[in-house]
C-alpha atoms as a PDB file:
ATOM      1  CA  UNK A   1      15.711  42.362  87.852  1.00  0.00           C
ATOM      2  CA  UNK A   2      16.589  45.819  86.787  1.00  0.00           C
ATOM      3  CA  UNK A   3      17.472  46.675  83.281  1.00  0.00           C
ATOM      4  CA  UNK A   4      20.247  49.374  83.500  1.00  0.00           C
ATOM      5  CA  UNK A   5      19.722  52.478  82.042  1.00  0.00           C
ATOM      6  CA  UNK A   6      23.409  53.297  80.668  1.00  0.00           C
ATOM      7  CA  UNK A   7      25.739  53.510  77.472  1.00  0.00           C
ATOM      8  CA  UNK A   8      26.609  49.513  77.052  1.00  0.00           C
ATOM      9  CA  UNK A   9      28.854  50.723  74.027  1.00  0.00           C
ATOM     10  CA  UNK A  10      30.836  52.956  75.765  1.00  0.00           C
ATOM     11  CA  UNK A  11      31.400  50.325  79.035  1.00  0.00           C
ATOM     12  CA  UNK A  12      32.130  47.801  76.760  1.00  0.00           C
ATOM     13  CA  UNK A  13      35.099  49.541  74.735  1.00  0.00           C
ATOM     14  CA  UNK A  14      35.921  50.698  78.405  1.00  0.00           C
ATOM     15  CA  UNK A  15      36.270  47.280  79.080  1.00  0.00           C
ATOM     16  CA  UNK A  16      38.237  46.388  76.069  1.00  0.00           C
ATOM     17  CA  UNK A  17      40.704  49.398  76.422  1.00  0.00           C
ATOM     18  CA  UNK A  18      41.366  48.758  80.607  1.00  0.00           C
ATOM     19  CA  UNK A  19      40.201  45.424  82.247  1.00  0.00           C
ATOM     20  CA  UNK A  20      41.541  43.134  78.821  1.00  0.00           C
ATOM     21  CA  UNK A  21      44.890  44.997  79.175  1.00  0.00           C
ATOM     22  CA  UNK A  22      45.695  43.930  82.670  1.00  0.00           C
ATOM     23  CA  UNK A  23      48.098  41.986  84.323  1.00  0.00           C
ATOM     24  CA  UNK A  24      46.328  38.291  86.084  1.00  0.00           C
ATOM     25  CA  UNK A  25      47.138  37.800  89.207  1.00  0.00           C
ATOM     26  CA  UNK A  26      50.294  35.478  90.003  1.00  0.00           C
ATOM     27  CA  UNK A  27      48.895  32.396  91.566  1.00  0.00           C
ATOM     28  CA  UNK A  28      50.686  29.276  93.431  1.00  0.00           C
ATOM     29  CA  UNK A  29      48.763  26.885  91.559  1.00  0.00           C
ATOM     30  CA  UNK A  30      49.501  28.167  87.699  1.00  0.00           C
ATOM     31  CA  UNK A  31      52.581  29.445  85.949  1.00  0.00           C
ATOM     32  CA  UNK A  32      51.006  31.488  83.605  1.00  0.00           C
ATOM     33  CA  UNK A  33      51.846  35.264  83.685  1.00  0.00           C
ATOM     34  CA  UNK A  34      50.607  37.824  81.475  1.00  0.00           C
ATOM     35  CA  UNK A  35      47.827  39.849  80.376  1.00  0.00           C
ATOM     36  CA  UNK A  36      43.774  39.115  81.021  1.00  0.00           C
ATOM     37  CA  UNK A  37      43.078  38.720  77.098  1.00  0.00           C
ATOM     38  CA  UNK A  38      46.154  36.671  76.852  1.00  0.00           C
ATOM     39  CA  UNK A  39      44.999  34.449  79.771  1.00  0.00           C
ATOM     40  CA  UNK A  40      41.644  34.050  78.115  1.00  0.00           C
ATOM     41  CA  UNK A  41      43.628  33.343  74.734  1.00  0.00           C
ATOM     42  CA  UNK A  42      45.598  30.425  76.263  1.00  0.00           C
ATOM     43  CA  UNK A  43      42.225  28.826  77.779  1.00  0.00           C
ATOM     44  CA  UNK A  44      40.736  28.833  74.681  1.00  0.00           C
ATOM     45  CA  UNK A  45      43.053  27.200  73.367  1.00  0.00           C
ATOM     46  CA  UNK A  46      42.932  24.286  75.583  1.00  0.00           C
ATOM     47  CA  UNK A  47      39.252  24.054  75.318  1.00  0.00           C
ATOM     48  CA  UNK A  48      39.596  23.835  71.521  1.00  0.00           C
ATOM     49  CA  UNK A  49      41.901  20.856  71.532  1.00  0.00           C
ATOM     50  CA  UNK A  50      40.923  18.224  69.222  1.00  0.00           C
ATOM     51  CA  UNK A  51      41.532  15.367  72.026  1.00  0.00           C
ATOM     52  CA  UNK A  52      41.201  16.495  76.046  1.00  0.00           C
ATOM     53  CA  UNK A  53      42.970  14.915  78.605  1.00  0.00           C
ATOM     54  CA  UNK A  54      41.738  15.007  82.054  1.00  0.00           C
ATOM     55  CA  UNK A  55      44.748  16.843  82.854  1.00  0.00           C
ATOM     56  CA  UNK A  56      44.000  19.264  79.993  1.00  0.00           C
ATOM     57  CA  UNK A  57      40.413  19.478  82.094  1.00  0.00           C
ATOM     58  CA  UNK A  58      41.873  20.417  85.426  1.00  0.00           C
ATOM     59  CA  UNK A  59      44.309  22.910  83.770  1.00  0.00           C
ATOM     60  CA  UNK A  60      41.653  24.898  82.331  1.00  0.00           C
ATOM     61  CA  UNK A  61      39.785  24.706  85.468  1.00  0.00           C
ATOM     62  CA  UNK A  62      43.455  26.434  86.985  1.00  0.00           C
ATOM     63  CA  UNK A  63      43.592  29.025  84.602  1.00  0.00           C
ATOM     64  CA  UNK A  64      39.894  30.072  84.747  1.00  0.00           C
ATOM     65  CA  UNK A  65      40.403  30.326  88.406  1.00  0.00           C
ATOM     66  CA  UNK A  66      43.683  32.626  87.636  1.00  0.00           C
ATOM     67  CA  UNK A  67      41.580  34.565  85.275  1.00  0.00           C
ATOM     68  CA  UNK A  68      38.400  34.606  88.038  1.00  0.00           C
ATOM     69  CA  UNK A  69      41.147  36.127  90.658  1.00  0.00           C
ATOM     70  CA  UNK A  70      42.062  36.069  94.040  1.00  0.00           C
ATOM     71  CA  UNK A  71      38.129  35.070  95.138  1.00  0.00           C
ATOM     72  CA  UNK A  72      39.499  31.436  94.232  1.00  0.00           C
ATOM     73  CA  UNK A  73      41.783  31.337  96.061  1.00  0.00           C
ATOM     74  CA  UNK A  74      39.321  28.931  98.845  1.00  0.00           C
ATOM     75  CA  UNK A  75      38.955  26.124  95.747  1.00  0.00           C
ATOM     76  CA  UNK A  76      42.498  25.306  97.154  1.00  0.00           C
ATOM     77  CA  UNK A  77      42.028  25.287 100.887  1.00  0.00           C
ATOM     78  CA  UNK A  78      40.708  22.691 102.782  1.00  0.00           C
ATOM     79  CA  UNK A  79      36.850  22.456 103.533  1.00  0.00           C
ATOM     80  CA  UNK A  80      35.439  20.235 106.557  1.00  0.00           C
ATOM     81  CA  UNK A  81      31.971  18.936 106.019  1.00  0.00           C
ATOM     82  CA  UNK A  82      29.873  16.593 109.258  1.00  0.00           C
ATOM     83  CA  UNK A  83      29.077  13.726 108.013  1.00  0.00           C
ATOM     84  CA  UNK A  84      25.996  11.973 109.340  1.00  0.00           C
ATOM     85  CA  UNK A  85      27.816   9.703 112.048  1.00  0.00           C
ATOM     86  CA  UNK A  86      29.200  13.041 113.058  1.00  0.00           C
ATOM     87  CA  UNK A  87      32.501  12.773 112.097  1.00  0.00           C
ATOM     88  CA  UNK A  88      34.282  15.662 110.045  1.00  0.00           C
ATOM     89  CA  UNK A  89      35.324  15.332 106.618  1.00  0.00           C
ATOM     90  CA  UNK A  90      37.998  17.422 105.127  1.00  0.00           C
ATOM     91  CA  UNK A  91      38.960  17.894 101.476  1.00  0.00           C
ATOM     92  CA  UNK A  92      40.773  20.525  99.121  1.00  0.00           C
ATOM     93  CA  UNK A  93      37.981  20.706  96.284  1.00  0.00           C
ATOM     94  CA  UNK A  94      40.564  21.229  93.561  1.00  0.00           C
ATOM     95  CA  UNK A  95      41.672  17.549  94.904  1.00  0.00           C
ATOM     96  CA  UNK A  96      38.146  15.893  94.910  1.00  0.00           C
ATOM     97  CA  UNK A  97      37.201  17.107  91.445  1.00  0.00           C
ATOM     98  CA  UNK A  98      40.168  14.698  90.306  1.00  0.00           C
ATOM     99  CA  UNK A  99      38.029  11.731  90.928  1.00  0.00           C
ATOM    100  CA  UNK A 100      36.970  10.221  88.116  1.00  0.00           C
ATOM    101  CA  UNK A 101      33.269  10.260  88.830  1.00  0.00           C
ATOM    102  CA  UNK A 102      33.226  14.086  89.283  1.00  0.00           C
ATOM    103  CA  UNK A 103      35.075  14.869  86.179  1.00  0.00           C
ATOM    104  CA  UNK A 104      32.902  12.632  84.351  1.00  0.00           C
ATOM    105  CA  UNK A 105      30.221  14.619  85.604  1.00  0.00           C
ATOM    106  CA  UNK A 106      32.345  17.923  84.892  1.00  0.00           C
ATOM    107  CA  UNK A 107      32.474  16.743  81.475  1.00  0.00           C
ATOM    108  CA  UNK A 108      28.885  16.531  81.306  1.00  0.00           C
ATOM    109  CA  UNK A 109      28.650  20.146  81.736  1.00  0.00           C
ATOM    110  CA  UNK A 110      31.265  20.491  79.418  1.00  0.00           C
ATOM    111  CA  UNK A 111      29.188  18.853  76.628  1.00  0.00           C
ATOM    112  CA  UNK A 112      26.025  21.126  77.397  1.00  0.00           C
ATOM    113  CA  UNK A 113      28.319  24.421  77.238  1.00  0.00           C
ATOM    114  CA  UNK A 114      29.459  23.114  73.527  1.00  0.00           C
ATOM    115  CA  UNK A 115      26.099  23.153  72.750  1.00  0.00           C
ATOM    116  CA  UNK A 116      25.617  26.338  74.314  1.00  0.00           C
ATOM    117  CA  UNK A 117      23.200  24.647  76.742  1.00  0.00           C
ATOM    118  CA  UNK A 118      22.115  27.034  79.752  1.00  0.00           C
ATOM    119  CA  UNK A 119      21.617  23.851  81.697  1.00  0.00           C
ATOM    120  CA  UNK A 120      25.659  23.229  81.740  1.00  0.00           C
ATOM    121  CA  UNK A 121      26.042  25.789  84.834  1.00  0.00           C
ATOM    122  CA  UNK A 122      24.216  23.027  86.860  1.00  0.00           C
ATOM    123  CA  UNK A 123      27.163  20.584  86.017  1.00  0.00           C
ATOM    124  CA  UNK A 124      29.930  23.245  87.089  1.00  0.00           C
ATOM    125  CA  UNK A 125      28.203  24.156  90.277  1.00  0.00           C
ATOM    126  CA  UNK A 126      29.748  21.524  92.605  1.00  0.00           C
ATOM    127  CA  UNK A 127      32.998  20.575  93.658  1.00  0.00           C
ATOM    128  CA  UNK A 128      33.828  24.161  95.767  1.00  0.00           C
ATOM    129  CA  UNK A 129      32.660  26.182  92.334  1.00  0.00           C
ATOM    130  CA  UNK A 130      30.153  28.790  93.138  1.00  0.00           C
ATOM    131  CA  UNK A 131      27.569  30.885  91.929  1.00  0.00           C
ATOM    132  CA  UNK A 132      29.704  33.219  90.814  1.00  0.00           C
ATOM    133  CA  UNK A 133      32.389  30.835  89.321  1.00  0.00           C
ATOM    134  CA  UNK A 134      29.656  28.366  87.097  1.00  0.00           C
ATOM    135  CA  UNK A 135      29.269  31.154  84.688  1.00  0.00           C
ATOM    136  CA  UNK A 136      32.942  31.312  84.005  1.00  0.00           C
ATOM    137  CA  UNK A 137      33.138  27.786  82.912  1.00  0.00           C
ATOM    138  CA  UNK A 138      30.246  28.049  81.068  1.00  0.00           C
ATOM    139  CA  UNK A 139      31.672  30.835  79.213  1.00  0.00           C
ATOM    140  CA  UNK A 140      34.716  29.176  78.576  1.00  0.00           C
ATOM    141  CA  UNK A 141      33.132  25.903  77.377  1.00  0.00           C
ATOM    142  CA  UNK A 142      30.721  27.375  75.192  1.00  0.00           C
ATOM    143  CA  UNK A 143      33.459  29.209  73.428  1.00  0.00           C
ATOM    144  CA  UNK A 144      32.856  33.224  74.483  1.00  0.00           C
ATOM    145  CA  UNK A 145      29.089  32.149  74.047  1.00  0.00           C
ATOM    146  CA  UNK A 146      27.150  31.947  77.645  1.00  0.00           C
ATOM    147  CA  UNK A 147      27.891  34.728  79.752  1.00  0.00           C
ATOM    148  CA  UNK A 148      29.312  35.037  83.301  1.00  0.00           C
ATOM    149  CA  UNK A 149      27.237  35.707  86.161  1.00  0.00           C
ATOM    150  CA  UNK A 150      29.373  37.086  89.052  1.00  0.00           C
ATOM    151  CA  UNK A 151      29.174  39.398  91.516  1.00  0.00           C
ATOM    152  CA  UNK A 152      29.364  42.281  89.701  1.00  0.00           C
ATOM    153  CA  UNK A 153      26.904  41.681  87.135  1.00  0.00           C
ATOM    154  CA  UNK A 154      24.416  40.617  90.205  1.00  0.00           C
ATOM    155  CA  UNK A 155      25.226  44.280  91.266  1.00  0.00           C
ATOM    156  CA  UNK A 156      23.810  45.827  88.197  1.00  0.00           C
ATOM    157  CA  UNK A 157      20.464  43.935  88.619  1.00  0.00           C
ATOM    158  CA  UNK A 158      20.021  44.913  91.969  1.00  0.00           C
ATOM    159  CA  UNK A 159      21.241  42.278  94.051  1.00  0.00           C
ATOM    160  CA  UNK A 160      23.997  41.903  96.450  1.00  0.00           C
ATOM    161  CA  UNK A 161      25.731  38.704  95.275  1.00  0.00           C
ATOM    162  CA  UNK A 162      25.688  36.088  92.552  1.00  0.00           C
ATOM    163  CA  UNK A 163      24.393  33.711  95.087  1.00  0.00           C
ATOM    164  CA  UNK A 164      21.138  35.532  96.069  1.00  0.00           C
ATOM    165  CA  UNK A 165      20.692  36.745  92.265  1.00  0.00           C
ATOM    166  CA  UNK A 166      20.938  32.746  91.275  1.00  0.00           C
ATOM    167  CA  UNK A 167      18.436  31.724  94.363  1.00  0.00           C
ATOM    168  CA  UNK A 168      15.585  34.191  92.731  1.00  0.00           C
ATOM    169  CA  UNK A 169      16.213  33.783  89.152  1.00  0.00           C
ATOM    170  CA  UNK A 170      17.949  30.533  87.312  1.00  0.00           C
ATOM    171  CA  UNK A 171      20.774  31.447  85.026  1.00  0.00           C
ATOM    172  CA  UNK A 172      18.350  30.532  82.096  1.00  0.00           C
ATOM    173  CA  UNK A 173      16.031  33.777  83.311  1.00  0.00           C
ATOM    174  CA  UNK A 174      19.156  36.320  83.775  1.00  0.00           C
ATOM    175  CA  UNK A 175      20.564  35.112  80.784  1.00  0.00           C
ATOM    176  CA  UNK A 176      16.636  36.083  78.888  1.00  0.00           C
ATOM    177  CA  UNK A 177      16.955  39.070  80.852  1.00  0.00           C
ATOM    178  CA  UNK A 178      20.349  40.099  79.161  1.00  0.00           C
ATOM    179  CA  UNK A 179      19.455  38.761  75.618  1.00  0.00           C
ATOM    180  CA  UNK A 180      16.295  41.612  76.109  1.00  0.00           C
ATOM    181  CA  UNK A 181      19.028  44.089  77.003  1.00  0.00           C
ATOM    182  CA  UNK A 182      21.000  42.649  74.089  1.00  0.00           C
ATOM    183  CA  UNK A 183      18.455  43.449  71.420  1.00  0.00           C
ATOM    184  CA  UNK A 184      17.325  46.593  73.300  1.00  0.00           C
ATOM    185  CA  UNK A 185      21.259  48.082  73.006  1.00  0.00           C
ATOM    186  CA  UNK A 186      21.332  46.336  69.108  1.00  0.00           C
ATOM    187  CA  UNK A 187      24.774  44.809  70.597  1.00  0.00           C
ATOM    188  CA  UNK A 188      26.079  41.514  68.937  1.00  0.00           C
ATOM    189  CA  UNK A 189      25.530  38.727  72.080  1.00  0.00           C
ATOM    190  CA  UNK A 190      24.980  38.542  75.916  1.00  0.00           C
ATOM    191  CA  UNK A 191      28.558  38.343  76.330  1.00  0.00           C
ATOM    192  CA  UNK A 192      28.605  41.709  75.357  1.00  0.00           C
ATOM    193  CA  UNK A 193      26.195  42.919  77.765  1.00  0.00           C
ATOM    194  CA  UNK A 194      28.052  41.131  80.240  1.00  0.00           C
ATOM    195  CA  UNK A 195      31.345  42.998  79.661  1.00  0.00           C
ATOM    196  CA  UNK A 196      29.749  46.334  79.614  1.00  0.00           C
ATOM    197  CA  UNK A 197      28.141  45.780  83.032  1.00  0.00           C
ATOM    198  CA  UNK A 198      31.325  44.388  84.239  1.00  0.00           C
ATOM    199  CA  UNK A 199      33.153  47.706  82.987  1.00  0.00           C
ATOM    200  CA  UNK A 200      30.225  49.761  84.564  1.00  0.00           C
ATOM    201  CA  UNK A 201      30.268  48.105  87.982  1.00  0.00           C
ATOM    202  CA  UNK A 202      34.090  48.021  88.400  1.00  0.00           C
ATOM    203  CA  UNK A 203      34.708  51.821  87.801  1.00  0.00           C
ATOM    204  CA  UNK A 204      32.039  52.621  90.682  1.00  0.00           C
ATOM    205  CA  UNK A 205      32.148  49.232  92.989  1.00  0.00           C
ATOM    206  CA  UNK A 206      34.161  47.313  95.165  1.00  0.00           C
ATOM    207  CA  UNK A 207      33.368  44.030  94.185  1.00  0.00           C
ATOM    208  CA  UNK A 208      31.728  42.679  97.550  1.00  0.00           C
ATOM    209  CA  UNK A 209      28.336  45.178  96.805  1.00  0.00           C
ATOM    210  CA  UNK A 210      29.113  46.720 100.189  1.00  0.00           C
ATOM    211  CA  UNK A 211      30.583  50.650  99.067  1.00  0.00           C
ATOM    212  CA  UNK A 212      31.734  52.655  96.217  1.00  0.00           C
ATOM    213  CA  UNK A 213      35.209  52.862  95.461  1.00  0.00           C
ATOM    214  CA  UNK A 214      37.219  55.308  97.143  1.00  0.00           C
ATOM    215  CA  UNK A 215      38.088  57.054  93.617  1.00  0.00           C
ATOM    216  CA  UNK A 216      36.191  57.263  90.820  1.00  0.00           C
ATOM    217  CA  UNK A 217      37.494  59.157  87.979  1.00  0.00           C
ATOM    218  CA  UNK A 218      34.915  57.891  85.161  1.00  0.00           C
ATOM    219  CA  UNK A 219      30.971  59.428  85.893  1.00  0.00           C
ATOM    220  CA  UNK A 220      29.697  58.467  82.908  1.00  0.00           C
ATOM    221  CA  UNK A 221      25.690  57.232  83.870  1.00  0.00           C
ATOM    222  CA  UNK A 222      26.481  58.274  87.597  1.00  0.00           C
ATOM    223  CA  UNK A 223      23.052  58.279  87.677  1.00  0.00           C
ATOM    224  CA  UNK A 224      22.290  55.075  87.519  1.00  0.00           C
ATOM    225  CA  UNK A 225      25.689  54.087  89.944  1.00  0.00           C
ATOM    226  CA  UNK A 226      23.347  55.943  92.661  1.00  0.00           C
ATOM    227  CA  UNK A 227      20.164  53.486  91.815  1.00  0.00           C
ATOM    228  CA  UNK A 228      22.333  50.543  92.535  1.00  0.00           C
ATOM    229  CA  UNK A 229      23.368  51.742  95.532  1.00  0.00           C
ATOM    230  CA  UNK A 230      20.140  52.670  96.637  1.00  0.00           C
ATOM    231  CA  UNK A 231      18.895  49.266  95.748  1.00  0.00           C
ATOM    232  CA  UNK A 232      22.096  47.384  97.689  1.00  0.00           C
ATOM    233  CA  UNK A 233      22.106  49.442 100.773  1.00  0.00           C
ATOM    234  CA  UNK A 234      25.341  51.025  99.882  1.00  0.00           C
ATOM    235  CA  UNK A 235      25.746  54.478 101.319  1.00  0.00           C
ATOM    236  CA  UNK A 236      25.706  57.168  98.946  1.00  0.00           C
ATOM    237  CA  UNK A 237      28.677  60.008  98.948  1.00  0.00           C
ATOM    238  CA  UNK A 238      27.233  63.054  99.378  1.00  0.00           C
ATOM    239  CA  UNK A 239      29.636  64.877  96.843  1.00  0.00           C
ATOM    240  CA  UNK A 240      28.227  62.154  94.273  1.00  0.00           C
ATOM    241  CA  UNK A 241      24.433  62.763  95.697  1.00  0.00           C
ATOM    242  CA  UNK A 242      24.912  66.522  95.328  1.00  0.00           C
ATOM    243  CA  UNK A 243      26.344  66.597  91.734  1.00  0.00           C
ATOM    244  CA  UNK A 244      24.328  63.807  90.020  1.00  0.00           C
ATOM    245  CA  UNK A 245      20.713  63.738  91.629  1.00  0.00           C
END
């Protein structure tokens, strides 16, 4: 994994000032409108409940999605799966996590976060939640104490997706990896780093890994912008090759 060279204080009031501030996206499956912060404010307030309900459960599994944005969108669309007599199977995942077995199981992994137990992502990772979804629960769960793993934050290591950053290191070893960064950047906690590289990767990258954005107005460690690209195959602009390298 790479350790990125750039200013995690600056990204991470950038991320306070600007990503916090904005609006979530309007969903079919949650009536909550408002701001990001205010979003995460409401979920934590759930999770801190003195007595959860099941339905308290799925709600916060709603809003997390809301706060994730419109990449879970699919944990409400059907799925088909072949089953071994070869006949196909199809379920909404939001549906089949309402079975009591799996939210038993869900609640296992609710437990582990509480303890701030790495080994709670492994709980969250079924049901139509992905790679990059497990860390948001976890996050949640432990109260602001694990950190996500998405996308983005796979981006800033070097690799293309959650999924293939996850298949070459366990969450345990990129969450070491960012408690190193952590006490390298004398920052507080791993969520921390996490919102910095967050803040970093979203002024330069479309989410996917596959290009820059079409307008960047922040260059601040531009430098190191052009190493991730290098590393993910992304082609380079040559006004941003020209000024920065």
């Amino acid at each position: 994994m790479e350790t990125p060279s750039i200013n995690f204080n600056y990204w991470l009031n950038k991320w306070n000032e600007t990503t916090g501030n904005q609006s979530v996206l309007n969903v079919s499956y949650s009536s909550f409108r408002g701001t990001l912060n205010e979003l995460e404010n409401e979920i934590l307030r759930i999770v801190n409940l003195e007595n959860l309900t099941n339905q308290d459960i799925l709600k916060v599994i709603d809003l997390i999605n809301q706060w994730g944005g419109k990449m879970s969108r699919g944990f409400y669309l059907p799925k088909s799966k072949t089953k071994s007599n070869g006949s196909i199977l199809i379920r909404i995942p939001r549906q089949i996590i309402e079975e009591q077995e799996n939210i038993d199981r869900y609640k296992e992994g609710i437990n582990l976060a509480r303890k701030n137990d790495l080994n709670s992502v492994n709980y969250f990772r079924q049901f139509g939640i992905g790679p990059s979804y497990i860390g948001k629960h976890a996050y949640f769960w432990s109260n602001c104490n694990l950190p996500i793993i998405d996308a983005k934050i796979a981006g800033c290591f070097g690799y293309n997706s959650a999924q293939i950053l996850l298949n070459n290191h366990n969450y345990a070893d990129v969450v070491n990896h960012m408690d190193a960064i952590k006490e390298k950047e004398n920052l507080d906690n791993v969520v921390k780093v996490e919102k910095a590289l967050f803040a970093f990767h979203k002024n330069y990258f479309e989410n996917n890994n596959t290009k820059f954005k079409t307008k960047i107005y922040d260059f601040t460690d531009c430098k190191y912008s052009i190493n991730v690209a290098r590393l993910l195959g992304i082609i380079i602009p040559d006004y941003l090759e020209k000024k920065f390298m």
